[in-house]
Protein backbone atom coordinates (compact mmCIF):
# COMPACT_ATOMS: atom_id res chain seq x y z
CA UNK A 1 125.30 130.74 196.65
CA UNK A 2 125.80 130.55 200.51
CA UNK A 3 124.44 133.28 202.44
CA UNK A 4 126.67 135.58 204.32
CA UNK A 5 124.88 134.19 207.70
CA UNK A 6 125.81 130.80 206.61
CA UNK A 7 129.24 131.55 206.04
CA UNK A 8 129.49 132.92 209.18
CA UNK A 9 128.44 130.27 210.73
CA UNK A 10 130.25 127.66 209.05
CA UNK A 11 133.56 129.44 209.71
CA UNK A 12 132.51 129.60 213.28
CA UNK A 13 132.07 125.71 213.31
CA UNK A 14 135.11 125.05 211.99
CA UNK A 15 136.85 127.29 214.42
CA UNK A 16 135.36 125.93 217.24
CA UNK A 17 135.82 122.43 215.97
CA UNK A 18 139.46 123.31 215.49
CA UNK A 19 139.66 124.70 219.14
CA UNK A 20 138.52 121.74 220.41
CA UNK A 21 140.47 119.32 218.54
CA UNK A 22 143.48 121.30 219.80
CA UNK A 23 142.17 121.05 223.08
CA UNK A 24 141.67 117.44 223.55
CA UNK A 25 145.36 116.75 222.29
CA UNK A 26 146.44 119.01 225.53
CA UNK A 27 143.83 117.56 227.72
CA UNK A 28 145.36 114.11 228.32
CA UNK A 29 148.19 115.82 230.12
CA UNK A 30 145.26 117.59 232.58
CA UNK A 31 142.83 114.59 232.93
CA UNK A 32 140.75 116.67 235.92
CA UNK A 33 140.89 120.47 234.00
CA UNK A 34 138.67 122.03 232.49
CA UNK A 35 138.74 124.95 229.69
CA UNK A 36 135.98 127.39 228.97
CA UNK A 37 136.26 129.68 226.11
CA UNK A 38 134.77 133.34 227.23
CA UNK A 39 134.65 136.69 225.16
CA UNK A 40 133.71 137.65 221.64
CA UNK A 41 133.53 133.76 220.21
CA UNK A 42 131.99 132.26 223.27
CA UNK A 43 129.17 135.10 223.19
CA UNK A 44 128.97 134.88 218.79
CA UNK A 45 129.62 138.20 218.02
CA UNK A 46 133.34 137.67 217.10
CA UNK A 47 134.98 139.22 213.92
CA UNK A 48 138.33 138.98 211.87
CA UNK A 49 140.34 140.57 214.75
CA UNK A 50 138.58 138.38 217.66
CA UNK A 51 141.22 136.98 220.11
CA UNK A 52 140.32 133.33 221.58
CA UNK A 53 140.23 133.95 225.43
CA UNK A 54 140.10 130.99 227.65
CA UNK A 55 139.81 130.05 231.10
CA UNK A 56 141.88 127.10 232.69
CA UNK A 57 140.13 125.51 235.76
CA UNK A 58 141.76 122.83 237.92
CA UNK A 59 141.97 121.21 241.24
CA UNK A 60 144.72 123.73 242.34
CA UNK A 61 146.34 127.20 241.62
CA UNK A 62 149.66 124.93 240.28
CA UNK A 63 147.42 122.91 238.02
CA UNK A 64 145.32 125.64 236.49
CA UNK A 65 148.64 127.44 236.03
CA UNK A 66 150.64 124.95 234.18
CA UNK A 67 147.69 124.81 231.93
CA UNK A 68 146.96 127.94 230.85
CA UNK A 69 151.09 128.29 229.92
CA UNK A 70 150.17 125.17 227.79
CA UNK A 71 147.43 126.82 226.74
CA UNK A 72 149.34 129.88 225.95
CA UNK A 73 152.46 128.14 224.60
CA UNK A 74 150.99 125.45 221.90
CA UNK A 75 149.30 129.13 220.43
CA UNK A 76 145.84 127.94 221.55
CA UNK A 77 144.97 131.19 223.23
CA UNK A 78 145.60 134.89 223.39
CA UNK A 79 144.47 135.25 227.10
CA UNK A 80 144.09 132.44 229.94
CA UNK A 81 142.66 132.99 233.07
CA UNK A 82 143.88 130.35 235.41
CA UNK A 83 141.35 129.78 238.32
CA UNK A 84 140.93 127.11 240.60
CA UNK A 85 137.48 125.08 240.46
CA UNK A 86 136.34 126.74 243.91
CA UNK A 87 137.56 129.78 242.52
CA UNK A 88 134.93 129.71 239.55
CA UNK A 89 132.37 128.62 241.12
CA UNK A 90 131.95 131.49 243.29
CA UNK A 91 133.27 134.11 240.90
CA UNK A 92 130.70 132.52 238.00
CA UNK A 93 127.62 132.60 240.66
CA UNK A 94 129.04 136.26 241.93
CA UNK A 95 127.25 139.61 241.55
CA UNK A 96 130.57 141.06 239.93
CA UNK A 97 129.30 142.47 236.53
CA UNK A 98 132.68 141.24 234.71
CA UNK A 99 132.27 137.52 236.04
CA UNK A 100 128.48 137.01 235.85
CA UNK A 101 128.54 137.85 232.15
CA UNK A 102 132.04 135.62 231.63
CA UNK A 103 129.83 132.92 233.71
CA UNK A 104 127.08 133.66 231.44
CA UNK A 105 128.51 133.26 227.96
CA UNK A 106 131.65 131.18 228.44
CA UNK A 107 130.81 127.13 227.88
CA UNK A 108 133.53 124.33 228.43
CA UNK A 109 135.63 123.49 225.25
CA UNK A 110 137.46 120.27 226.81
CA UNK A 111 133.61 118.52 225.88
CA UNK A 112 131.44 118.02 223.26
């Protein structure tokens, strides 16, 4: 009898593994975005009601844009931040409390 640690664990898996899967399907229409998962799941401590929360990074404002609506419109997400790559860079490495503990936790979902 699995232990309710390892459940937990496998059902993250497969969540993430479904996220990703998702993901790469959408990527091939962004070849030079990126897309970090943030939040609850990104940090572990998700539960039942946990949204997924995502942020879309690309070259420009446009491109990070018209992915986070395909994010938001294949049912991907619940939230999308759309940023530019400068514009993560410097709000990851910033000494804003919200974005240096999104830059902590979130990790890219668009690689293995």
């Amino acid at each position: 009898m699995a232990s309710l640690a390892a459940i937990r664990d496998r059902s993250y898996r497969l969540r993430l593994a479904g996220l990703r899967r998702e993901i790469a399907d959408l990527m091939r229409q962004f070849p030079a975005a990126e897309v970090w998962l943030f939040g609850s799941l990104a940090r572990g401590d998700w539960d039942g009601f946990s949204d997924v929360d995502l942020l879309a990074i690309a070259l420009t404002a446009s491109q990070a844009n018209n992915l986070a609506d395909a994010l938001l419109g294949n049912g991907i997400a619940d939230d999308v931040i759309a940023l530019t790559q400068d514009d993560w860079q410097c709000f990851r490495n910033s000494t804003d409390p919200y974005w240096r503990s999104i830059g902590n936790d979130a990790f890219r979902l668009d690689q293995p």
